[in-house]
Protein backbone atom coordinates (compact mmCIF):
# COMPACT_ATOMS: atom_id res chain seq x y z
CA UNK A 1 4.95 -36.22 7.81
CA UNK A 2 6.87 -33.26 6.87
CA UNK A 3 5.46 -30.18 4.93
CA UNK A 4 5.86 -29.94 1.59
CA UNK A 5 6.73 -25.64 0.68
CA UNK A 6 3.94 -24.70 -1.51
CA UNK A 7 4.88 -24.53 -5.06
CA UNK A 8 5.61 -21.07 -6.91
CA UNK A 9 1.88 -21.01 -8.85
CA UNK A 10 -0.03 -21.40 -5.08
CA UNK A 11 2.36 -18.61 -3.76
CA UNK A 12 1.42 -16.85 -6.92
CA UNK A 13 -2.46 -17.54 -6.25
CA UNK A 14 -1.79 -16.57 -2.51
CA UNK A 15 -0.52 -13.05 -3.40
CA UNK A 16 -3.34 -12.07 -5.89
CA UNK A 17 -5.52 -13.28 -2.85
CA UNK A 18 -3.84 -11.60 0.04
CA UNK A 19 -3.67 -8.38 -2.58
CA UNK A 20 -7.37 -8.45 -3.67
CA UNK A 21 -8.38 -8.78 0.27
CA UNK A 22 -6.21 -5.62 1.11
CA UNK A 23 -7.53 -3.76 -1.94
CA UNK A 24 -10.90 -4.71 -1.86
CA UNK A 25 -11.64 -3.31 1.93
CA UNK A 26 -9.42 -0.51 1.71
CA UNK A 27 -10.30 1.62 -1.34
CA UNK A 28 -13.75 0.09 -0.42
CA UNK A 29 -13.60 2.27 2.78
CA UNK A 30 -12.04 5.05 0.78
CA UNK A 31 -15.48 4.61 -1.64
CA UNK A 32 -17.83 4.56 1.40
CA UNK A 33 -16.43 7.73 2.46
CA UNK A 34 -15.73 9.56 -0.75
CA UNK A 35 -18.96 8.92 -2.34
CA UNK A 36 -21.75 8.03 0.43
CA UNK A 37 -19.85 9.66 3.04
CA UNK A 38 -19.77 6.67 5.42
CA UNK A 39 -17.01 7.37 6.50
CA UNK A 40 -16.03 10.61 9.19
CA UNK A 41 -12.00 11.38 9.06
CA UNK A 42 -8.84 9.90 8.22
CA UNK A 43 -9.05 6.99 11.35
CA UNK A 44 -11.77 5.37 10.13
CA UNK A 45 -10.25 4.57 6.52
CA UNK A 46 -6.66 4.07 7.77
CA UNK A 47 -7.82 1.26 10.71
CA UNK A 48 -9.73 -0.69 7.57
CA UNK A 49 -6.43 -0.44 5.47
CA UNK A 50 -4.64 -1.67 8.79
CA UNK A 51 -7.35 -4.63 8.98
CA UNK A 52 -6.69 -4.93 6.08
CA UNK A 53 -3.77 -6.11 5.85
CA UNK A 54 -3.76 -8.24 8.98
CA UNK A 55 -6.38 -10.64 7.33
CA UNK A 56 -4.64 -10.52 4.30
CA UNK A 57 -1.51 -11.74 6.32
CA UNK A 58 -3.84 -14.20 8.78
CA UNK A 59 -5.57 -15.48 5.75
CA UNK A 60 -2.16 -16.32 2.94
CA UNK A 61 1.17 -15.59 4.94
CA UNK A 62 1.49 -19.36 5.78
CA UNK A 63 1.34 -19.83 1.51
CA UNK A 64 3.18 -16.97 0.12
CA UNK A 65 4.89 -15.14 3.31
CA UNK A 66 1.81 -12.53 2.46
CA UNK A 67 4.20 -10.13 1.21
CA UNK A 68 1.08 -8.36 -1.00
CA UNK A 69 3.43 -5.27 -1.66
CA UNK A 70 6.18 -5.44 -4.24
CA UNK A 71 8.70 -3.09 -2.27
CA UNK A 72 8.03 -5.65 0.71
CA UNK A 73 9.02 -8.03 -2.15
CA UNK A 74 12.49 -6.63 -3.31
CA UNK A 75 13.21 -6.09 -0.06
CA UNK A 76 13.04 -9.54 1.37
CA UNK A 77 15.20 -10.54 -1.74
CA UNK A 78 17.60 -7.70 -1.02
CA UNK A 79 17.84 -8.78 2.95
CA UNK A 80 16.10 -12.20 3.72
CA UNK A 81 16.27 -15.68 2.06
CA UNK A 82 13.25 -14.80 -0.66
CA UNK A 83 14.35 -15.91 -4.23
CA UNK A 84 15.03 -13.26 -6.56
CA UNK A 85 13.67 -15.31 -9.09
CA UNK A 86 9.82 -15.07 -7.70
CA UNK A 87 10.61 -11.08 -7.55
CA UNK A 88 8.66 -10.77 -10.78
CA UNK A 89 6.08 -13.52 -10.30
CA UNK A 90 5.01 -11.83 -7.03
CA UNK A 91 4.69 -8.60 -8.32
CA UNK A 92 2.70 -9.47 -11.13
CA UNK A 93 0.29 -11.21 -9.00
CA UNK A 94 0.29 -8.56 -6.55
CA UNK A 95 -0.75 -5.85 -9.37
CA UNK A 96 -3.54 -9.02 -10.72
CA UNK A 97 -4.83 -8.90 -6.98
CA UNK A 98 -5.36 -5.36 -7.23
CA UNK A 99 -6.86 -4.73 -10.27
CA UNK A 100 -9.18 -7.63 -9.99
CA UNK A 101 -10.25 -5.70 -6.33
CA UNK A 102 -10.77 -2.48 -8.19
CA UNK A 103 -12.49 -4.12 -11.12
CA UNK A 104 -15.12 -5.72 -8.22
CA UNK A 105 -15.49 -2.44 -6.73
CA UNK A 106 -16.09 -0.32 -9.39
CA UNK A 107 -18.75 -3.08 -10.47
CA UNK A 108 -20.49 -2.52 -6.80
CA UNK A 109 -20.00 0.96 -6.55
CA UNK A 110 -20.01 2.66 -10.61
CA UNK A 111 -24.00 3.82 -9.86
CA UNK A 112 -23.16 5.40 -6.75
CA UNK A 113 -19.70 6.66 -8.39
CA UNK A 114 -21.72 8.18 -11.31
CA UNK A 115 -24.50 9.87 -9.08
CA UNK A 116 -21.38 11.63 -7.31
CA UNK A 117 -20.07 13.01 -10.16
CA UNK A 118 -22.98 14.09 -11.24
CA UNK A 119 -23.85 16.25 -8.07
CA UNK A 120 -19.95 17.41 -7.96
CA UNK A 121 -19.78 18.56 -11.50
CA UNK A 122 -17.50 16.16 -12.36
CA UNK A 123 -16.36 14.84 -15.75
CA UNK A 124 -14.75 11.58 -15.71
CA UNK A 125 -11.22 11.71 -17.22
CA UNK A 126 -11.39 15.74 -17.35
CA UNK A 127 -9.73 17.63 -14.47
CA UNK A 128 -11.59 17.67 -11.10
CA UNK A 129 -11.87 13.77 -11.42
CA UNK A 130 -9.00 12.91 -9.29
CA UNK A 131 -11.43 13.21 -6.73
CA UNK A 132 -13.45 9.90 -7.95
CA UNK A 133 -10.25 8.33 -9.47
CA UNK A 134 -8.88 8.48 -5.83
CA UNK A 135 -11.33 5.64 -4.56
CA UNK A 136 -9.10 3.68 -6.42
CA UNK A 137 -5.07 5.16 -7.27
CA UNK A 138 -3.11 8.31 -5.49
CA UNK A 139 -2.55 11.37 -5.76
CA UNK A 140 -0.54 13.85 -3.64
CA UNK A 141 -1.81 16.59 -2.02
CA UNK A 142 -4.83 14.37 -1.58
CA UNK A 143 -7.99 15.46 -3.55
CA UNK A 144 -11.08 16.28 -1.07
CA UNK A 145 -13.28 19.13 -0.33
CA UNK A 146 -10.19 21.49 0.42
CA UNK A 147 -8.44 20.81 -3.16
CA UNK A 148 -10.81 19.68 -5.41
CA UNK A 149 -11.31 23.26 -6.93
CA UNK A 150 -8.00 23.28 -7.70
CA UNK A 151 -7.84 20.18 -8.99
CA UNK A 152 -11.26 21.11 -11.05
CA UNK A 153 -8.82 24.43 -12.05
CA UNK A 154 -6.06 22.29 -12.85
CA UNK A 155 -4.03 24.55 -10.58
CA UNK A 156 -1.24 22.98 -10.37
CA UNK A 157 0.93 25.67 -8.99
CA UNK A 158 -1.37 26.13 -5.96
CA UNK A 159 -1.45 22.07 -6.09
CA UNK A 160 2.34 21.95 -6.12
CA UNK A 161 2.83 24.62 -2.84
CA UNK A 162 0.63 22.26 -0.52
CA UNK A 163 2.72 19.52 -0.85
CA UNK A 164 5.63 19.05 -4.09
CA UNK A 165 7.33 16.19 -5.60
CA UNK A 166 10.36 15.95 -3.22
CA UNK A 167 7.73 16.34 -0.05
CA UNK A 168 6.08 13.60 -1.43
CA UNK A 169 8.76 11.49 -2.53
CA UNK A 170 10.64 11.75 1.15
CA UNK A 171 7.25 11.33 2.80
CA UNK A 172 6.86 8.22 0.94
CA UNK A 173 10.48 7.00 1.45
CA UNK A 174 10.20 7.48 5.48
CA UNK A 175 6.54 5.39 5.54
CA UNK A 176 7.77 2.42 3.80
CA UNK A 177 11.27 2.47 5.37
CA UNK A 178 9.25 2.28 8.92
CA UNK A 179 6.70 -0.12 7.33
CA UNK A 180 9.46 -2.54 6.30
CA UNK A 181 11.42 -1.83 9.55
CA UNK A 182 8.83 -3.39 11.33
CA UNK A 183 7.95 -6.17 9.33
CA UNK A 184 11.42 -7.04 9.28
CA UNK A 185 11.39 -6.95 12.79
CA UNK A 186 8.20 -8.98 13.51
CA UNK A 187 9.15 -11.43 11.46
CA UNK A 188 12.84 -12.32 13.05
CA UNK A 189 12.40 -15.42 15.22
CA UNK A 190 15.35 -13.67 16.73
CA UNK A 191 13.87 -10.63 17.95
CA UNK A 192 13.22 -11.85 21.78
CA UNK A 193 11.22 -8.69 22.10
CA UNK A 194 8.50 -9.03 19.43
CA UNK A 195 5.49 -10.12 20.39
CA UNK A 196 4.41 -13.70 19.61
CA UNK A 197 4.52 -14.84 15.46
CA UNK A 198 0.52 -15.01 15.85
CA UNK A 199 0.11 -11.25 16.82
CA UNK A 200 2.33 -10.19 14.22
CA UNK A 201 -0.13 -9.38 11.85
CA UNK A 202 -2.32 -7.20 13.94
CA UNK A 203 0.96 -4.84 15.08
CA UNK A 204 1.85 -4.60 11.20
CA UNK A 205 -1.74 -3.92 10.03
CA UNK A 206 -1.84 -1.03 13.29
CA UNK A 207 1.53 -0.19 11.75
CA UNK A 208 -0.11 0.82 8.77
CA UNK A 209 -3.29 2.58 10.08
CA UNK A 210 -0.52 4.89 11.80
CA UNK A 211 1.39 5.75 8.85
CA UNK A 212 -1.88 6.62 6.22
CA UNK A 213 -3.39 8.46 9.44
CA UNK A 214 0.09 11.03 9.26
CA UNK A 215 0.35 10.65 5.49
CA UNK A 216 -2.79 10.02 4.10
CA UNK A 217 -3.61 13.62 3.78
CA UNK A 218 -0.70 14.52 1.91
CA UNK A 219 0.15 11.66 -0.50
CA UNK A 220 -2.59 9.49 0.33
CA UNK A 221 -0.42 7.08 1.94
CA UNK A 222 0.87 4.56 -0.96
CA UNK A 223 3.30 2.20 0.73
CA UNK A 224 2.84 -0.10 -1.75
CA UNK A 225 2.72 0.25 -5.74
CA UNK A 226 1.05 -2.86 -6.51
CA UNK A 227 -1.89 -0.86 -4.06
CA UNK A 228 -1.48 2.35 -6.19
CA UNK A 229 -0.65 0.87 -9.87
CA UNK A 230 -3.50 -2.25 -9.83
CA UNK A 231 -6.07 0.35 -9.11
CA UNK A 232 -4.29 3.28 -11.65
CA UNK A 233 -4.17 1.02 -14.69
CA UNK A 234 -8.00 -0.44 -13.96
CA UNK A 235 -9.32 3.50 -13.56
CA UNK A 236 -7.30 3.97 -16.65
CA UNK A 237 -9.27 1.69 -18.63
CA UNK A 238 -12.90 2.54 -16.96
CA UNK A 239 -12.75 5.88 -18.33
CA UNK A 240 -10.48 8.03 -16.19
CA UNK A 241 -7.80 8.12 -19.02
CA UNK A 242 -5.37 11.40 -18.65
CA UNK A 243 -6.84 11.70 -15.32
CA UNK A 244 -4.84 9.20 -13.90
CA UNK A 245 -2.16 8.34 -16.17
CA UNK A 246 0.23 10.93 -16.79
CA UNK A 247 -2.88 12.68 -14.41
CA UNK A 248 -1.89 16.10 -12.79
CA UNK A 249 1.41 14.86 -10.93
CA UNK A 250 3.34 13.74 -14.29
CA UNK A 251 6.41 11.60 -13.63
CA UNK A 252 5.40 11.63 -9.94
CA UNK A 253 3.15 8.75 -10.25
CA UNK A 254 6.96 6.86 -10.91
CA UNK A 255 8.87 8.65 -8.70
CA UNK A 256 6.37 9.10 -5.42
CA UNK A 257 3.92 5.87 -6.25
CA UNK A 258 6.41 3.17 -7.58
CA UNK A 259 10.56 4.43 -6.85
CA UNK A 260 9.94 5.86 -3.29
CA UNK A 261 8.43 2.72 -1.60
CA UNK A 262 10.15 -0.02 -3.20
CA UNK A 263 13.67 2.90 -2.00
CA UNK A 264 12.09 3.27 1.70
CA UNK A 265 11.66 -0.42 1.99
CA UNK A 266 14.80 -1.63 0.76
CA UNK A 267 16.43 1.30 3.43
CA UNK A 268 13.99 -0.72 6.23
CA UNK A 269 15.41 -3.60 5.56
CA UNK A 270 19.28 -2.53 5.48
CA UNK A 271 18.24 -0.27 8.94
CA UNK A 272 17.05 -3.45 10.71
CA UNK A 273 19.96 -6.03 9.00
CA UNK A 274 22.68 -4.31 9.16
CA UNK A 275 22.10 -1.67 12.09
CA UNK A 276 19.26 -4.12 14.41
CA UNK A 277 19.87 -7.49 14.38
CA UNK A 278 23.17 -6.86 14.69
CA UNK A 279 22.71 -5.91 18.25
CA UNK A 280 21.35 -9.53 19.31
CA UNK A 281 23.14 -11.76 21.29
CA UNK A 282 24.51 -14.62 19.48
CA UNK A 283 22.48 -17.94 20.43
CA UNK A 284 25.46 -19.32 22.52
CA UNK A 285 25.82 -16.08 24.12
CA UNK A 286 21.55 -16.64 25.11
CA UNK A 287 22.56 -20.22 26.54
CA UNK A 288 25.08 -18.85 28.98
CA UNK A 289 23.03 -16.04 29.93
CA UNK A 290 19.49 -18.49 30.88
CA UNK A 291 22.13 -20.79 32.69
């Protein structure tokens, strides 16, 4: 009996899944270690964002190709067989995923959250609060112990000389464009040296862990703007307000969170079609060889 391809609303259902599952545990870690200090260093949150994602892909890729990232999802329209006419279907579920995610944390974690602020002299939606909104959207530099005075200061000169809007927009093109160069290239059945389909996942997720490990402290590590935007638009609402959206970095929130990955991963994909795969052997040129 042959397999009938899922139907658009199940690939739809299978993205706000895969999203929710990558949200859920990853700004969860970045919860545990912001507010109950659970957490010690950037490893330990990056490897849960990298598991992350490999259950997300284990548990819906075989429904919805597990894309949970809409610059994963314009890419594989720009380069692969995906239908540009899912582009926005995918997306939307993708930012659904991730608001629902941030909507269940907040629900677990808002006594915990409060309590913080409390201690840190934080008002929610006033400057200084990036540090709590960050559990959930981005920010670049990063808001911790080292720039949360500034932030509290609204400093953002002092802000702007760690780590400015270009920085953070190339650091963010560069991640994603070696994100989607290796999806890309785990995912060609014609790519005789990636490991077996199965492991796939696991070398993506790691793939991941690697890049928020050498970004995370700068931009937080977005990758994705479904991860930053579900989150941004749900801390909006829950009282974070100017905080968040414009917040301190202005247009940057477009430019870094939303432009730069769905740019880097769209490069990915045109580095590994057009440079890459190019390089194969042709199939007939495989069958002389093994003969």
């Amino acid at each position: 009996m042959s397999r009938t391809e899922p139907s658009l609303p199940a690939r739809c259902l299978a993205e706000v899944l895969g999203t929710f599952i990558l949200i859920f545990f990853g700004c969860g870690a970045i919860h545990a270690a912001t507010v109950m200090g659970a957490q010690q260093g950037v490893w330990q949150v990056a490897i849960v964002w990298g598991m992350a994602v490999t259950l997300a892909i284990y548990v819906v890729g075989g429904i919805s190709g597990a894309h949970i990232n809409p610059a994963i999802t314009v890419a594989m329209a720009i380069w692969r067989d995906f239908p540009r006419s899912h582009i926005l279907p995918y997306i939307g579920s993708q930012l659904l995923g991730a608001f629902l995610a941030s909507a269940s944390l907040f629900a677990i974690y808002h006594p915990h959250i409060a309590e913080f602020e409390e201690q840190q002299q934080i008002v929610r939606g006033q400057p200084g609060s990036e540090l709590t909104a960050s559990c959930y959207c981005e920010f670049y530099p990063a808001p911790g112990e080292g720039n949360l005075q500034l932030y509290k200061d609204a400093n953002h000169e002092a802000l702007e000389k760690k780590i400015c809007g270009t920085a953070a927009f190339a650091a963010e093109v560069l991640g994603t464009l070696l994100l989607a160069l290796v999806v890309f290239a785990l995912t060609d059945k014609a790519n005789i040296g990636a490991p077996p389909i199965y492991l796939g996942p696991i070398f993506i997720g790691l793939t991941v862990a690697l890049l928020i490990s050498v970004l995370g402290p700068l931009t937080q590590a977005c990758l994705n703007p479904a991860r930053d935007w579900g989150p941004r638009i749900f801390t909006y609402f829950a009282g974070w307000k100017d905080a968040v959206i414009p917040g301190p970095n202005g247009m940057g929130i477009v430019t870094v969170y939303i432009i730069a990955p769905t740019l880097g991963a769209t490069l990915g994909g045109a580095v590994y079609s057009l440079v890459l795969r190019r390089q194969y052997p042709a199939e007939d040129e495989d069958t002389i060889s093994a003969e």
